[in-house]
Protein backbone atom coordinates (compact mmCIF):
# COMPACT_ATOMS: atom_id res chain seq x y z
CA UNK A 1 196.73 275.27 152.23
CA UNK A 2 200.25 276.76 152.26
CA UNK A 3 198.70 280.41 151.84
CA UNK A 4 197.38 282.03 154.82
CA UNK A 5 195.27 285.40 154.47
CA UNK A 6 196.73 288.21 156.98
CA UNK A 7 193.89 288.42 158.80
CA UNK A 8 194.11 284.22 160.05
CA UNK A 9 197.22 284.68 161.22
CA UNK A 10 197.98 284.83 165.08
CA UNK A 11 200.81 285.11 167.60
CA UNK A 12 201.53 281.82 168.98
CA UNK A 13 200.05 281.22 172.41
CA UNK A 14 202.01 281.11 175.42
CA UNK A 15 201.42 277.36 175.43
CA UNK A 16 202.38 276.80 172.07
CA UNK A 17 205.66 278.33 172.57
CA UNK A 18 206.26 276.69 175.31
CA UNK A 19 205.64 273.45 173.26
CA UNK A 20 208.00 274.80 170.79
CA UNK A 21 210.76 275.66 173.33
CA UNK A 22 209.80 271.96 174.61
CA UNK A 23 210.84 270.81 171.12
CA UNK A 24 213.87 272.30 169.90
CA UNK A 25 215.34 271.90 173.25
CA UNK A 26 214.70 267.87 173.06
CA UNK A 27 216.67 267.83 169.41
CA UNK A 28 218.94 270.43 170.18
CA UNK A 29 219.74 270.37 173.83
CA UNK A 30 219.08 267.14 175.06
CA UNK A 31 220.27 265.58 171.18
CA UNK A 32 217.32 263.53 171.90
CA UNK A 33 215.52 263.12 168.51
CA UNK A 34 213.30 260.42 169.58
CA UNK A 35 211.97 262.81 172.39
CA UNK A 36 211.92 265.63 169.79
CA UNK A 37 210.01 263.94 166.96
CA UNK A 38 206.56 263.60 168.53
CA UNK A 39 207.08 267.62 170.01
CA UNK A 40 208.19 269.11 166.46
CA UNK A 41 204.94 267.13 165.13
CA UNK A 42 202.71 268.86 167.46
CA UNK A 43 204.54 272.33 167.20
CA UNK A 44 203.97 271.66 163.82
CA UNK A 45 199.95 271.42 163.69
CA UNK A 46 199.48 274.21 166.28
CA UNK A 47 201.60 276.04 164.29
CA UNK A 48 199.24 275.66 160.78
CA UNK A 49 198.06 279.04 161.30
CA UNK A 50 201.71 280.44 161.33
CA UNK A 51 203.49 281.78 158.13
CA UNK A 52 205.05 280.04 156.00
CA UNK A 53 208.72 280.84 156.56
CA UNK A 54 208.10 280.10 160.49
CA UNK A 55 206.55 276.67 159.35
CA UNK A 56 209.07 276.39 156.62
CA UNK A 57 212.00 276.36 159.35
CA UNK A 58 209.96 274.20 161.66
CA UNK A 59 210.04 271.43 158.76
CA UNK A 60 213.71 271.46 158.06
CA UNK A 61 214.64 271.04 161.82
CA UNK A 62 211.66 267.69 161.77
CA UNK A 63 213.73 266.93 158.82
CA UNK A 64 217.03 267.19 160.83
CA UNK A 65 214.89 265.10 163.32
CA UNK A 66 214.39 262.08 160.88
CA UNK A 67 217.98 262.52 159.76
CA UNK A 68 218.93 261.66 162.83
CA UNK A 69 216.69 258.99 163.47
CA UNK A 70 217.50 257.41 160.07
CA UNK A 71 214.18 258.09 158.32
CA UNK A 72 215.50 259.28 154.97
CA UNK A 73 212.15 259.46 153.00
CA UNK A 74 209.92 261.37 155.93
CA UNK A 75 213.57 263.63 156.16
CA UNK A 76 212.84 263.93 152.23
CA UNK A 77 209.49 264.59 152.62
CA UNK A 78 210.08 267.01 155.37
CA UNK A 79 212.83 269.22 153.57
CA UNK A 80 210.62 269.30 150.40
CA UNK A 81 207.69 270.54 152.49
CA UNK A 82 210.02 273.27 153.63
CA UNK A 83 211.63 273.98 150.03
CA UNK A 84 207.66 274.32 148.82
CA UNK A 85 206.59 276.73 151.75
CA UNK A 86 209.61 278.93 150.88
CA UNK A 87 209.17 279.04 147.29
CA UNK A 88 205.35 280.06 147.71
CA UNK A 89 203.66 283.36 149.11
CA UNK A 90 205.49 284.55 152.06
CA UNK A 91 208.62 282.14 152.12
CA UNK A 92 210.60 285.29 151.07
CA UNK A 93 210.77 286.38 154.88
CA UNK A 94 212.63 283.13 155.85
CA UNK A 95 216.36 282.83 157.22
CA UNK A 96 218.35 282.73 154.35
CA UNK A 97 220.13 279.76 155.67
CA UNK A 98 216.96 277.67 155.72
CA UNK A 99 216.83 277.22 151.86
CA UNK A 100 220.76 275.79 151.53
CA UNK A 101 219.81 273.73 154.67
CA UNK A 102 216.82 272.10 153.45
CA UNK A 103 218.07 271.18 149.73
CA UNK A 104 221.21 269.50 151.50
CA UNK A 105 219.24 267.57 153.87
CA UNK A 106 216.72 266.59 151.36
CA UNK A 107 220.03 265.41 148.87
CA UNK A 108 221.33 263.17 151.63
């Protein structure tokens, strides 16, 4: 499941990064991670057919998103998902920060 051929994968659609701009600007903009959570969850299924490191990044900041909302264990859950996605096929191409990032939150 975490290993997408080449050929399945697709440019977002406008509407999905719309969705995504939606998202981050909820948690990071507005600091509003109760409006975020549901947006990051729905980012996250449209994006299934994404890379991993692009889903990879998109779990940390969910994990952020249950940080804030003090959900440790879906934060836990979240920032493992992300750890597994960049250890696997592909997760080389992700921001180098992500990896620190997720093993912190996934410690606190």
């Amino acid at each position: 499941r975490d290993e997408i051929p080449p050929a399945a994968v697709s440019p977002p659609t406008e509407n999905e990064i719309k969705s995504l701009r939606e998202a981050l600007g909820a948690f990071f903009g507005e600091r509003n991670p109760q409006k975020a959570l549901p947006l990051l969850t729905n980012v996250l299924q449209s994006f299934e057919r994404q890379p991993p490191d692009e889903r990879a990044a998109l779990y940390r900041v969910r994990g952020d998103c249950y940080i804030a909302l003090k959900l440790p264990q879906q934060a836990a859950d979240d920032f493992s998902r992300c750890l597994v996605l960049m250890n696997g096929p592909g997760g080389e191409r992700a921001d180098p920060s992500e990896r620190p990032l997720a093993r912190l939150g996934r410690a606190r």
